[in-house]
N, C-alpha and C. Protein backbone atom coordinates (compact mmCIF):
# COMPACT_ATOMS: atom_id res chain seq x y z
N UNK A 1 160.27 -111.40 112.83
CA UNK A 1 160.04 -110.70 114.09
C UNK A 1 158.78 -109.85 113.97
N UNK A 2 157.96 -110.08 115.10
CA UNK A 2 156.53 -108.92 114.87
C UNK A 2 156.76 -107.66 115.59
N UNK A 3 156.14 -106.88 114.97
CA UNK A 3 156.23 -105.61 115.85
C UNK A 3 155.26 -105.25 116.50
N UNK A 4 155.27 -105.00 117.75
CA UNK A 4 154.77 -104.79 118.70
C UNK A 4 153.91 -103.03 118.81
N UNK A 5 152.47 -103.51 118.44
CA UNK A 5 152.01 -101.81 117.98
C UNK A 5 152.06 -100.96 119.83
N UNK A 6 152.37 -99.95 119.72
CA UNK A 6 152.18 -99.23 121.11
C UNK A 6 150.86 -99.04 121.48
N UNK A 7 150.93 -98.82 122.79
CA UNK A 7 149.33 -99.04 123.18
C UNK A 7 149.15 -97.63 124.39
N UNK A 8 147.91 -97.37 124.64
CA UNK A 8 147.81 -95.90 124.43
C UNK A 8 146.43 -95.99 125.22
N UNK A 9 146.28 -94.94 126.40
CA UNK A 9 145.22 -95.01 127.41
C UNK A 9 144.54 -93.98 126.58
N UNK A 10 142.93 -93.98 126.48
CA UNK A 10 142.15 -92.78 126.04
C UNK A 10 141.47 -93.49 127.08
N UNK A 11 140.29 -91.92 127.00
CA UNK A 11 139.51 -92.14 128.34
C UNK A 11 138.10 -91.33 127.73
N UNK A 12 137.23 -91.99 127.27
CA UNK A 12 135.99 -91.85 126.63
C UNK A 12 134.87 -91.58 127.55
N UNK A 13 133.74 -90.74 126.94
CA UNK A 13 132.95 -90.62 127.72
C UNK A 13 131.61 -91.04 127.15
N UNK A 14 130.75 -91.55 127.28
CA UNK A 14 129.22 -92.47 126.58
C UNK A 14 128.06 -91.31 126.92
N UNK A 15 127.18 -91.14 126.23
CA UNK A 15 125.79 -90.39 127.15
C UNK A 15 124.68 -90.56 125.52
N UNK A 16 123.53 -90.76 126.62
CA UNK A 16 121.96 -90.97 125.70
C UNK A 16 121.04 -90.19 126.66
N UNK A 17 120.14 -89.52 125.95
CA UNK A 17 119.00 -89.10 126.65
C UNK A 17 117.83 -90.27 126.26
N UNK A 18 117.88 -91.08 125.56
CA UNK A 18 116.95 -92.11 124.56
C UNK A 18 116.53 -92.46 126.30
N UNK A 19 114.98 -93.13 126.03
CA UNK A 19 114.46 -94.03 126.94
C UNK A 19 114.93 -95.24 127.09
N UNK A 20 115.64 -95.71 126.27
CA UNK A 20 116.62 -96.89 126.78
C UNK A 20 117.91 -96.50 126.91
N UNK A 21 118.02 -95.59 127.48
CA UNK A 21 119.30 -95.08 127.63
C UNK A 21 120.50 -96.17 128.22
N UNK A 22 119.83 -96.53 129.13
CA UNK A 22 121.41 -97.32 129.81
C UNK A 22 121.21 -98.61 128.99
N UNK A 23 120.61 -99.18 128.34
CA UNK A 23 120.66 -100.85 127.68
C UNK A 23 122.08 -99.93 126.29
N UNK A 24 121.67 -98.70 125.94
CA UNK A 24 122.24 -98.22 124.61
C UNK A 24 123.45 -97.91 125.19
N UNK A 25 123.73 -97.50 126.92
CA UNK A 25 125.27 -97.38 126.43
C UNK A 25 126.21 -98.69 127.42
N UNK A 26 125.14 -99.90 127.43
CA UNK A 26 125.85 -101.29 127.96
C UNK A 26 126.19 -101.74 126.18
N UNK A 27 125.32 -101.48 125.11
CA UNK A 27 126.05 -101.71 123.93
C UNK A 27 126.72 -100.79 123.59
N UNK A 28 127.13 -99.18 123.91
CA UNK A 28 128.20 -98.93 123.36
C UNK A 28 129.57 -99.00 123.98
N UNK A 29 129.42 -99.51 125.01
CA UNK A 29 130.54 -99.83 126.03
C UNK A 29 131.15 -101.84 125.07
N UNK A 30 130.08 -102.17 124.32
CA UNK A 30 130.36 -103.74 124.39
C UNK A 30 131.06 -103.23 122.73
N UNK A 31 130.35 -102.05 121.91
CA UNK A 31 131.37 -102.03 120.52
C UNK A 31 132.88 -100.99 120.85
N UNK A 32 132.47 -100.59 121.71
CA UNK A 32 133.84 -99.84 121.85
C UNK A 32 134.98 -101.10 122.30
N UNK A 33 134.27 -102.05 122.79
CA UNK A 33 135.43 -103.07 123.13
C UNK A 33 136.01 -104.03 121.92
N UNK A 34 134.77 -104.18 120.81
CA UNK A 34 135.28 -104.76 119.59
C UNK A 34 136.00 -103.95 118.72
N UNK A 35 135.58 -102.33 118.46
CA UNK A 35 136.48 -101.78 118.01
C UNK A 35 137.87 -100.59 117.69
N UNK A 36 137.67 -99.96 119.42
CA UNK A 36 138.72 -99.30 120.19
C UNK A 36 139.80 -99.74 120.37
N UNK A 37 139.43 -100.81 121.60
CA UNK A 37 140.44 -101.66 122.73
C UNK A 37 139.44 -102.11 123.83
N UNK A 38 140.47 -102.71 124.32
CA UNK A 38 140.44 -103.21 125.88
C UNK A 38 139.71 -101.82 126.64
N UNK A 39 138.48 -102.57 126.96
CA UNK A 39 137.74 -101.78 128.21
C UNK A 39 138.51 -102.15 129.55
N UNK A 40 139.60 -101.34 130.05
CA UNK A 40 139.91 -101.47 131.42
C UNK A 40 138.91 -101.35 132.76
N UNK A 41 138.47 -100.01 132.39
CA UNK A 41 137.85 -99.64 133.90
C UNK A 41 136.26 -98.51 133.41
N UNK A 42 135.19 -98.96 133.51
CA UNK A 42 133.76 -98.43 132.79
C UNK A 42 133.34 -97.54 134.76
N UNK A 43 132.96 -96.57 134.71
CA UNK A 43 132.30 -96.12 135.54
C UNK A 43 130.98 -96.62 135.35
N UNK A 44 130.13 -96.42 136.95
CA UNK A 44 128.49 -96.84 136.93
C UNK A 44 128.28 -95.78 135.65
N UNK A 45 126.63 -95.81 135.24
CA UNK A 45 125.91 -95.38 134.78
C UNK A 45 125.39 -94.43 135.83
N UNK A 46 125.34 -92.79 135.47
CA UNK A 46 125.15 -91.34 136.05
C UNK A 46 124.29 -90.78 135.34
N UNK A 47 123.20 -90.36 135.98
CA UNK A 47 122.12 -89.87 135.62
C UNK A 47 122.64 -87.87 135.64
N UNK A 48 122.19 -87.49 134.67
CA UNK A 48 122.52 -85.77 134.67
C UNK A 48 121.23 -85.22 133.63
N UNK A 49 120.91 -83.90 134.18
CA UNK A 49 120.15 -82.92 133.38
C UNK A 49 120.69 -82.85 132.18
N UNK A 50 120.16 -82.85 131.05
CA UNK A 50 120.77 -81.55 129.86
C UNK A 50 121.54 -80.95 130.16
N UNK A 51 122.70 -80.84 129.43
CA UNK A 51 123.41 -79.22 130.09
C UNK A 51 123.98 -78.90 128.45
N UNK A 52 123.12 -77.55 128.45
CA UNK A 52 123.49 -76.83 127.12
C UNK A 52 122.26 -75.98 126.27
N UNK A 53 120.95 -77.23 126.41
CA UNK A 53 120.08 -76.84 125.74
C UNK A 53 118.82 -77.50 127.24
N UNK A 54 117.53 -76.86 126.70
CA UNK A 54 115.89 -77.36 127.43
C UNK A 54 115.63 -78.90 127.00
N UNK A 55 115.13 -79.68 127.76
CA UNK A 55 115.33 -81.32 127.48
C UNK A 55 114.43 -81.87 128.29
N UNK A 56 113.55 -82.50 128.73
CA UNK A 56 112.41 -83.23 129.59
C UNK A 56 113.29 -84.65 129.72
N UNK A 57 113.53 -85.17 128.69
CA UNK A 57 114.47 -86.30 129.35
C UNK A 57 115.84 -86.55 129.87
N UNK A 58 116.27 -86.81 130.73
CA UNK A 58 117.41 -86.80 131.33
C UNK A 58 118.45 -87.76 130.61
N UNK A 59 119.55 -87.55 130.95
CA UNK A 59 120.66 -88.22 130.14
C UNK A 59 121.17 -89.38 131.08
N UNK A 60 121.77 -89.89 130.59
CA UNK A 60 123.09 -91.01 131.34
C UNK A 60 123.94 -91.22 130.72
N UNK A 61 125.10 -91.37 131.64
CA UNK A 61 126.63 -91.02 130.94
C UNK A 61 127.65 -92.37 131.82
N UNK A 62 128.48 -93.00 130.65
CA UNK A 62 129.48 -93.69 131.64
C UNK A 62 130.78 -93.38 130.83
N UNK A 63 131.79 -93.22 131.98
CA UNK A 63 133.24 -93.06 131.63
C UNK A 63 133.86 -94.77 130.98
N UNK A 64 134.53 -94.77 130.16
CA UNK A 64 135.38 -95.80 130.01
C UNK A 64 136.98 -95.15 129.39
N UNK A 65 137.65 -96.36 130.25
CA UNK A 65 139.45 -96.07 129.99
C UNK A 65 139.42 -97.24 128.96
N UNK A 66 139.89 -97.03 127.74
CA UNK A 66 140.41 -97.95 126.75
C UNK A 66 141.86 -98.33 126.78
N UNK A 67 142.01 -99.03 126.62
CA UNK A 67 143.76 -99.65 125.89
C UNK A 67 143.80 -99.54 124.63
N UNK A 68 144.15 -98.61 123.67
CA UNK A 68 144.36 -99.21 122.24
C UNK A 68 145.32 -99.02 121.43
N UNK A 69 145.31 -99.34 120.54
CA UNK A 69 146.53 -99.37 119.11
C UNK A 69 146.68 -98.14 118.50
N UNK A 70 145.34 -97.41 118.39
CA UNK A 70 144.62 -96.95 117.39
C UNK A 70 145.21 -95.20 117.40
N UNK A 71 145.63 -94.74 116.71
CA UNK A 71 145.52 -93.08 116.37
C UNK A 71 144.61 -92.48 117.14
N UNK A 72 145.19 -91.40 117.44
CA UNK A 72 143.40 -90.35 118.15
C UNK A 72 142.85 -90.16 116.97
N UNK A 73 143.13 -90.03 115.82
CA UNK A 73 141.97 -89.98 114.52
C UNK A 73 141.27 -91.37 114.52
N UNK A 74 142.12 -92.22 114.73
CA UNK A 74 140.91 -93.75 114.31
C UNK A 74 140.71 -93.76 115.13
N UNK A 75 140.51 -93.25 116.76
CA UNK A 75 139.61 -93.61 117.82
C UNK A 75 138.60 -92.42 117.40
N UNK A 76 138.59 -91.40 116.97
CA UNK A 76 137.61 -90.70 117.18
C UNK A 76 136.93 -91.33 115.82
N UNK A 77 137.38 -91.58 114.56
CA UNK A 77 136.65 -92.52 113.52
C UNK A 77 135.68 -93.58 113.94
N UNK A 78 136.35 -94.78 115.15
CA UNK A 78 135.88 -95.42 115.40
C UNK A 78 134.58 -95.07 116.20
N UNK A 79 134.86 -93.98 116.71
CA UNK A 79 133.91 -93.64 118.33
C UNK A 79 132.49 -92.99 117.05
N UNK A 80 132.68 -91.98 115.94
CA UNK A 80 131.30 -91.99 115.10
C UNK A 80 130.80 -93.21 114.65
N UNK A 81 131.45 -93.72 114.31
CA UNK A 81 131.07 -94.93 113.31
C UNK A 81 130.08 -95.80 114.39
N UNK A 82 130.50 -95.91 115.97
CA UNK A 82 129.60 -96.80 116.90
C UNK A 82 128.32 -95.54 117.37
N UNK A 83 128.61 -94.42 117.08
CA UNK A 83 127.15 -93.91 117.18
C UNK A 83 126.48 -94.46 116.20
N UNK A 84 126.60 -94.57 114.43
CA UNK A 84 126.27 -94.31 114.11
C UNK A 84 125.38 -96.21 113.89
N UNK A 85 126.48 -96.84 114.35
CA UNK A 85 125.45 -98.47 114.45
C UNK A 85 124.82 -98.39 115.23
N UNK A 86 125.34 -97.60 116.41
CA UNK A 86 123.77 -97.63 117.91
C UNK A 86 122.57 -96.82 117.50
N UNK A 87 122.68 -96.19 116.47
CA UNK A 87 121.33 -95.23 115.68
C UNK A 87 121.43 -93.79 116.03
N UNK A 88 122.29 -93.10 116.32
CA UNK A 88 122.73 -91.65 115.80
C UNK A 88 122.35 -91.67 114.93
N UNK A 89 121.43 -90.48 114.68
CA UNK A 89 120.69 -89.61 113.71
C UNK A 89 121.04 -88.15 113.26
N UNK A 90 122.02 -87.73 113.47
CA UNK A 90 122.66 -86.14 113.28
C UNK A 90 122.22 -85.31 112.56
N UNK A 91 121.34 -85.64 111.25
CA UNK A 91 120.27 -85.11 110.78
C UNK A 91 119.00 -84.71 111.25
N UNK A 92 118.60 -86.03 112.29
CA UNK A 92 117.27 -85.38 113.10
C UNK A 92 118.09 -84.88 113.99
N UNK A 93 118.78 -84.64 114.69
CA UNK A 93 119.56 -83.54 115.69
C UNK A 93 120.05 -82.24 114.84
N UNK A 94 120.30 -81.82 113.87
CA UNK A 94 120.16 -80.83 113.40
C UNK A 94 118.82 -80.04 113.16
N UNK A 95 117.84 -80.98 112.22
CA UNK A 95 116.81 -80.37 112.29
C UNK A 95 116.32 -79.87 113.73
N UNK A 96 116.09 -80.51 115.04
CA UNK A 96 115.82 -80.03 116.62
C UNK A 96 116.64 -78.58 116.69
N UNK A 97 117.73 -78.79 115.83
CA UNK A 97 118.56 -77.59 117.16
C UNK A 97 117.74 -76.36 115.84
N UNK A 98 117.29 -76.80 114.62
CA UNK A 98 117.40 -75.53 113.72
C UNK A 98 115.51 -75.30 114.50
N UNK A 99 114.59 -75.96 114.62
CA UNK A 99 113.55 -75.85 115.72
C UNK A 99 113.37 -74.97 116.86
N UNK A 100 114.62 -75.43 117.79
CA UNK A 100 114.59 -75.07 118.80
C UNK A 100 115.70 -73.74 119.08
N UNK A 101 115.82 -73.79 118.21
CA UNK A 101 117.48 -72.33 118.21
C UNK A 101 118.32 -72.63 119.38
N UNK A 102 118.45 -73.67 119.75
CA UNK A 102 119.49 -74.55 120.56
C UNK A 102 120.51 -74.98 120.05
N UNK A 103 121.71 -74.80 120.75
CA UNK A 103 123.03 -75.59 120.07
C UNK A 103 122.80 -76.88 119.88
N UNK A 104 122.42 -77.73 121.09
CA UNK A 104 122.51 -79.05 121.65
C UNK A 104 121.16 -79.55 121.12
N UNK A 105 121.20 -81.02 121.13
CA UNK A 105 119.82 -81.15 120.52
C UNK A 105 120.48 -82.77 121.72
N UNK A 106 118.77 -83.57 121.66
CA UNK A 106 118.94 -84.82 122.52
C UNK A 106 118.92 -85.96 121.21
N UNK A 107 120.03 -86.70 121.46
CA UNK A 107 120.66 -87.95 121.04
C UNK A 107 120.80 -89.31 121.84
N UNK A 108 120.25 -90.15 120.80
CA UNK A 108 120.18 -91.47 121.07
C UNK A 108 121.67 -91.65 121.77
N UNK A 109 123.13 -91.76 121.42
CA UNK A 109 124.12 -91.88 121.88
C UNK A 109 125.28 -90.78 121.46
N UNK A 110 126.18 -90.38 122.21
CA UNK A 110 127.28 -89.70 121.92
C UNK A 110 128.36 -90.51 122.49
N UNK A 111 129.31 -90.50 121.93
CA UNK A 111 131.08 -90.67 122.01
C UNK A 111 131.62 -89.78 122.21
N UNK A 112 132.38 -89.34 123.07
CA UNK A 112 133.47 -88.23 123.61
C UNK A 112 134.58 -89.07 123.67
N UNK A 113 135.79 -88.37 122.66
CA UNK A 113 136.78 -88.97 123.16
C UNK A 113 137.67 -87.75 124.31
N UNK A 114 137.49 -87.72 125.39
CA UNK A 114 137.89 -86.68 126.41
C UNK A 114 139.60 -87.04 126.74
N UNK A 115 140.43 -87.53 126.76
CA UNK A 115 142.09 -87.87 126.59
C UNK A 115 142.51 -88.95 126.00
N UNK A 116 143.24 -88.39 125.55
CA UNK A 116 144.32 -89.47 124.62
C UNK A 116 145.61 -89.57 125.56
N UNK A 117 146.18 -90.33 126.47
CA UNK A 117 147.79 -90.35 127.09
C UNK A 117 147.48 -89.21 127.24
N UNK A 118 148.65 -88.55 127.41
CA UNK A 118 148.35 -86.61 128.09
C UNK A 118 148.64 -86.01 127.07
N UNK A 119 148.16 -86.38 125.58
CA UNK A 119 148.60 -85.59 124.34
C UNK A 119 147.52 -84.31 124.52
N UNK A 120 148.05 -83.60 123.85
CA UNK A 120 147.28 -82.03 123.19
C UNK A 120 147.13 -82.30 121.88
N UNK A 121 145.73 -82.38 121.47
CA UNK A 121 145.67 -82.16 119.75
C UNK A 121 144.46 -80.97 119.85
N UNK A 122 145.23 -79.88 118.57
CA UNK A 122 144.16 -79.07 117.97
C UNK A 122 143.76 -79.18 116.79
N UNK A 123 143.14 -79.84 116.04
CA UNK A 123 142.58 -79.96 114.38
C UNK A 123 141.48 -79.76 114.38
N UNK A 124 141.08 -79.88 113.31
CA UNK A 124 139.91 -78.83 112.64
C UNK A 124 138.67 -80.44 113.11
N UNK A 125 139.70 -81.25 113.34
CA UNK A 125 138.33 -82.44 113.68
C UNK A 125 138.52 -83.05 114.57
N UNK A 126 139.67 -82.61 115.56
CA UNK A 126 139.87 -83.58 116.91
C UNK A 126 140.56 -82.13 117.52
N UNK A 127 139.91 -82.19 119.25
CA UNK A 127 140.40 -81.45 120.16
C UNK A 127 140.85 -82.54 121.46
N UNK A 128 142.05 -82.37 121.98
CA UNK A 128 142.45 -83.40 123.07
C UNK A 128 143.18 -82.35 123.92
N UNK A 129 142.86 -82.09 125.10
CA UNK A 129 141.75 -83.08 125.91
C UNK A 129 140.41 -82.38 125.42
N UNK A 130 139.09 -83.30 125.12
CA UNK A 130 138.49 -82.89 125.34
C UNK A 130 137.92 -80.79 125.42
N UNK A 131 137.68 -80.28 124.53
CA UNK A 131 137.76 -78.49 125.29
C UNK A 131 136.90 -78.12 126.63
N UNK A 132 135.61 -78.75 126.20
CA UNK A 132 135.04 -78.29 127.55
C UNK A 132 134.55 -79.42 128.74
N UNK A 133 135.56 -80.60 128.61
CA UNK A 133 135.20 -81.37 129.81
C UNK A 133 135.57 -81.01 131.11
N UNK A 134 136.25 -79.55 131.54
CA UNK A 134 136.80 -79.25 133.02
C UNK A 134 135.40 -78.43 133.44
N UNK A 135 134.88 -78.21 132.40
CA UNK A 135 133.48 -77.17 132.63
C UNK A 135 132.41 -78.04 133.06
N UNK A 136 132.21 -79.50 132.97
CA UNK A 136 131.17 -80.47 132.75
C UNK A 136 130.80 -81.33 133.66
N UNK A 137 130.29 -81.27 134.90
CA UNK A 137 129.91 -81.91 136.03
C UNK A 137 130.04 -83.58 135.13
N UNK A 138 128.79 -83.41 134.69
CA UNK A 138 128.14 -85.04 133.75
C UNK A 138 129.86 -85.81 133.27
N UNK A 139 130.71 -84.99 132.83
CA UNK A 139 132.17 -85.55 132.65
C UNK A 139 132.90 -85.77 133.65
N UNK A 140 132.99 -85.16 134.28
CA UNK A 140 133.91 -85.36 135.51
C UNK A 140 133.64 -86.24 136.34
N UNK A 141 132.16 -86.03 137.02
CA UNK A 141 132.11 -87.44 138.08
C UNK A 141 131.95 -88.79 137.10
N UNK A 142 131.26 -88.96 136.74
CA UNK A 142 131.77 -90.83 135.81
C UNK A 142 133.36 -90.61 135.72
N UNK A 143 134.11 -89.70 135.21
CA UNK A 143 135.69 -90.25 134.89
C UNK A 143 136.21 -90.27 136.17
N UNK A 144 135.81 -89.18 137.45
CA UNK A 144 136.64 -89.52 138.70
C UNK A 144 136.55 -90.86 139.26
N UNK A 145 135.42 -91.89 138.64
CA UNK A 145 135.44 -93.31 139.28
C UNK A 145 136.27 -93.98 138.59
N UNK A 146 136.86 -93.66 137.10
CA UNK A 146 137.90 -94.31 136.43
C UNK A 146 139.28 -93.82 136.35
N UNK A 147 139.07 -92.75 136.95
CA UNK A 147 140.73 -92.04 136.16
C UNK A 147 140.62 -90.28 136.87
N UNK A 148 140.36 -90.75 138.50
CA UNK A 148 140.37 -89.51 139.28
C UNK A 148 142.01 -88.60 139.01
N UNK A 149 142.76 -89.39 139.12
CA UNK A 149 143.64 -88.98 139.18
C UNK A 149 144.64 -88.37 137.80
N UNK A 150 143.91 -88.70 136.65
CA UNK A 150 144.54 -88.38 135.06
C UNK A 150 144.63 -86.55 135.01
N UNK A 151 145.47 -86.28 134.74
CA UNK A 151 145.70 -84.94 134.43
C UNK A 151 145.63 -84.25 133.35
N UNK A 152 145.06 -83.07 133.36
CA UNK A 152 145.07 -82.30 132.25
C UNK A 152 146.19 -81.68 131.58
N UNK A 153 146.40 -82.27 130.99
CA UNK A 153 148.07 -81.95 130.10
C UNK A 153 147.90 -79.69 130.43
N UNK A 154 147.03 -79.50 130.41
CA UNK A 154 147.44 -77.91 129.90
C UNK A 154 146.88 -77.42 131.51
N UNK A 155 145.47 -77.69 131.91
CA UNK A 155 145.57 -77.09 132.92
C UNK A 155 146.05 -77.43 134.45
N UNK A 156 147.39 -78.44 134.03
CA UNK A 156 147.50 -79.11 135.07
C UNK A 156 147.00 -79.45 136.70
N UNK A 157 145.59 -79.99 136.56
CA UNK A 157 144.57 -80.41 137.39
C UNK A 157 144.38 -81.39 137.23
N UNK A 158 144.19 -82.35 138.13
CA UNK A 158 143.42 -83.96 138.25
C UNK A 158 142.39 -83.92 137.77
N UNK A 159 141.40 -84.48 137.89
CA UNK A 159 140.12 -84.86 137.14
C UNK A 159 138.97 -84.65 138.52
N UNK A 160 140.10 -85.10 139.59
CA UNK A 160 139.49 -84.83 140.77
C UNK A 160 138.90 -82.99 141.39
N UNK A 161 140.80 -82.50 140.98
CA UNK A 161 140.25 -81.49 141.26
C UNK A 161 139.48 -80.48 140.30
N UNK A 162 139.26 -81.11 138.72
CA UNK A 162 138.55 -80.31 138.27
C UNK A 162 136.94 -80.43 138.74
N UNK A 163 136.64 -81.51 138.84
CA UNK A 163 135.41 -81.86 139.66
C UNK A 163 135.08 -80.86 141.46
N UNK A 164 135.78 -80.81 141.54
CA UNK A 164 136.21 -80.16 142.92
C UNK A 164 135.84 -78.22 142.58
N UNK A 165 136.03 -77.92 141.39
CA UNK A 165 135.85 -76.74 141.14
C UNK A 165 134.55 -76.54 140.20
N UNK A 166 134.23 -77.61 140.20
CA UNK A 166 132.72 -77.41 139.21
C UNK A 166 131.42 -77.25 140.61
N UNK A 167 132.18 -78.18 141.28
CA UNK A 167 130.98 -78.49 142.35
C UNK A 167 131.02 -76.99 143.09
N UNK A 168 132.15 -76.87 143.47
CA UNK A 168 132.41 -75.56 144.37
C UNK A 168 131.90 -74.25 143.34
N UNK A 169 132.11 -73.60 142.52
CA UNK A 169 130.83 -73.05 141.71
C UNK A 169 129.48 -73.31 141.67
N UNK A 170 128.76 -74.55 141.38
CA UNK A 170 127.53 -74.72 141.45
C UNK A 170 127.34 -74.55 142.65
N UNK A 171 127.60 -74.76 143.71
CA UNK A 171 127.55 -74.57 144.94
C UNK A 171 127.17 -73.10 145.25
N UNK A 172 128.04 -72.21 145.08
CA UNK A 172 127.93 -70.84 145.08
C UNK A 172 126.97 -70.25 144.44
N UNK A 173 126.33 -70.62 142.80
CA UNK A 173 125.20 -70.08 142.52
C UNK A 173 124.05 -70.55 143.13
């Protein structure tokens, strides 16, 4: 008899400031499918400012909902390991931020794993959901085209309406 591994919605988020930005995250959308799961539902490609640090090139970001097998540790294992074949450099992004006295530095690709199912994890190397994706315009609209409706296990809000309160702030300043 086989056993049947459980399978488990995460909901990832892609972004490059690189000049080939969107070809880099149509391939990290194509390794997350060889080694995540099942790409269910990929939002367009969303163009956003920097947000964190000063940047001349703009970013692009796409949401994807996975299906997988995998631990939130081996998805977030998996999710470095495909920066690090798409050419993540974290060394030249350190040196920038120690340059620029910036947190954030601009990267060829990032992996966010932003929910796991509606688990809560706090470890010293995985935070779920996501900590500051309710704060993050660039997060919210790509995931409201995949998963408007997914909830935040803690601050029990949609995705919709956290989007709904980012806009309504920016709005106000």
């Amino acid at each position: 008899m086989q056993m049947v591994k459980e399978q488990h919605r995460v909901a990832l988020l892609t972004g490059s400031n690189a000049p080939e930005r969107e070809a880099i995250l149509r391939l990290t959308a194509e390794l997350v499918a060889q080694h995540i799961g099942t790409v269910e539902r990929s939002s367009q490609i969303h163009a956003s400012a920097a947000w964190g640090f000063e940047c001349n090139d703009p970013f692009a970001n796409q949401a994807l909902v996975v299906v997988t097998t995998l631990s939130p540790e081996e998805v977030l294992t998996q999710a470095l390991s495909i920066e690090q074949m798409v050419g993540r450099n974290r060394e030249a992004e350190l040196k920038e931020k120690q340059l620029t006295g910036q947190r954030y530095a601009s990267r060829v690709v990032d992996v966010d794993v932003i929910f796991y199912d509606d688990l809560v994890v706090e470890s010293e190397r995985l935070t779920l959901p996501h900590r500051l994706m309710h704060e993050r315009e660039f997060v919210l609209r790509p995931l409201r085209e995949v998963a408007a409706e997914w909830q935040h296990p803690l601050l029990k809000q949609s995705v919709e309406q956290m989007l709904r309160k980012v806009e309504d702030k920016e709005n106000k300043n």
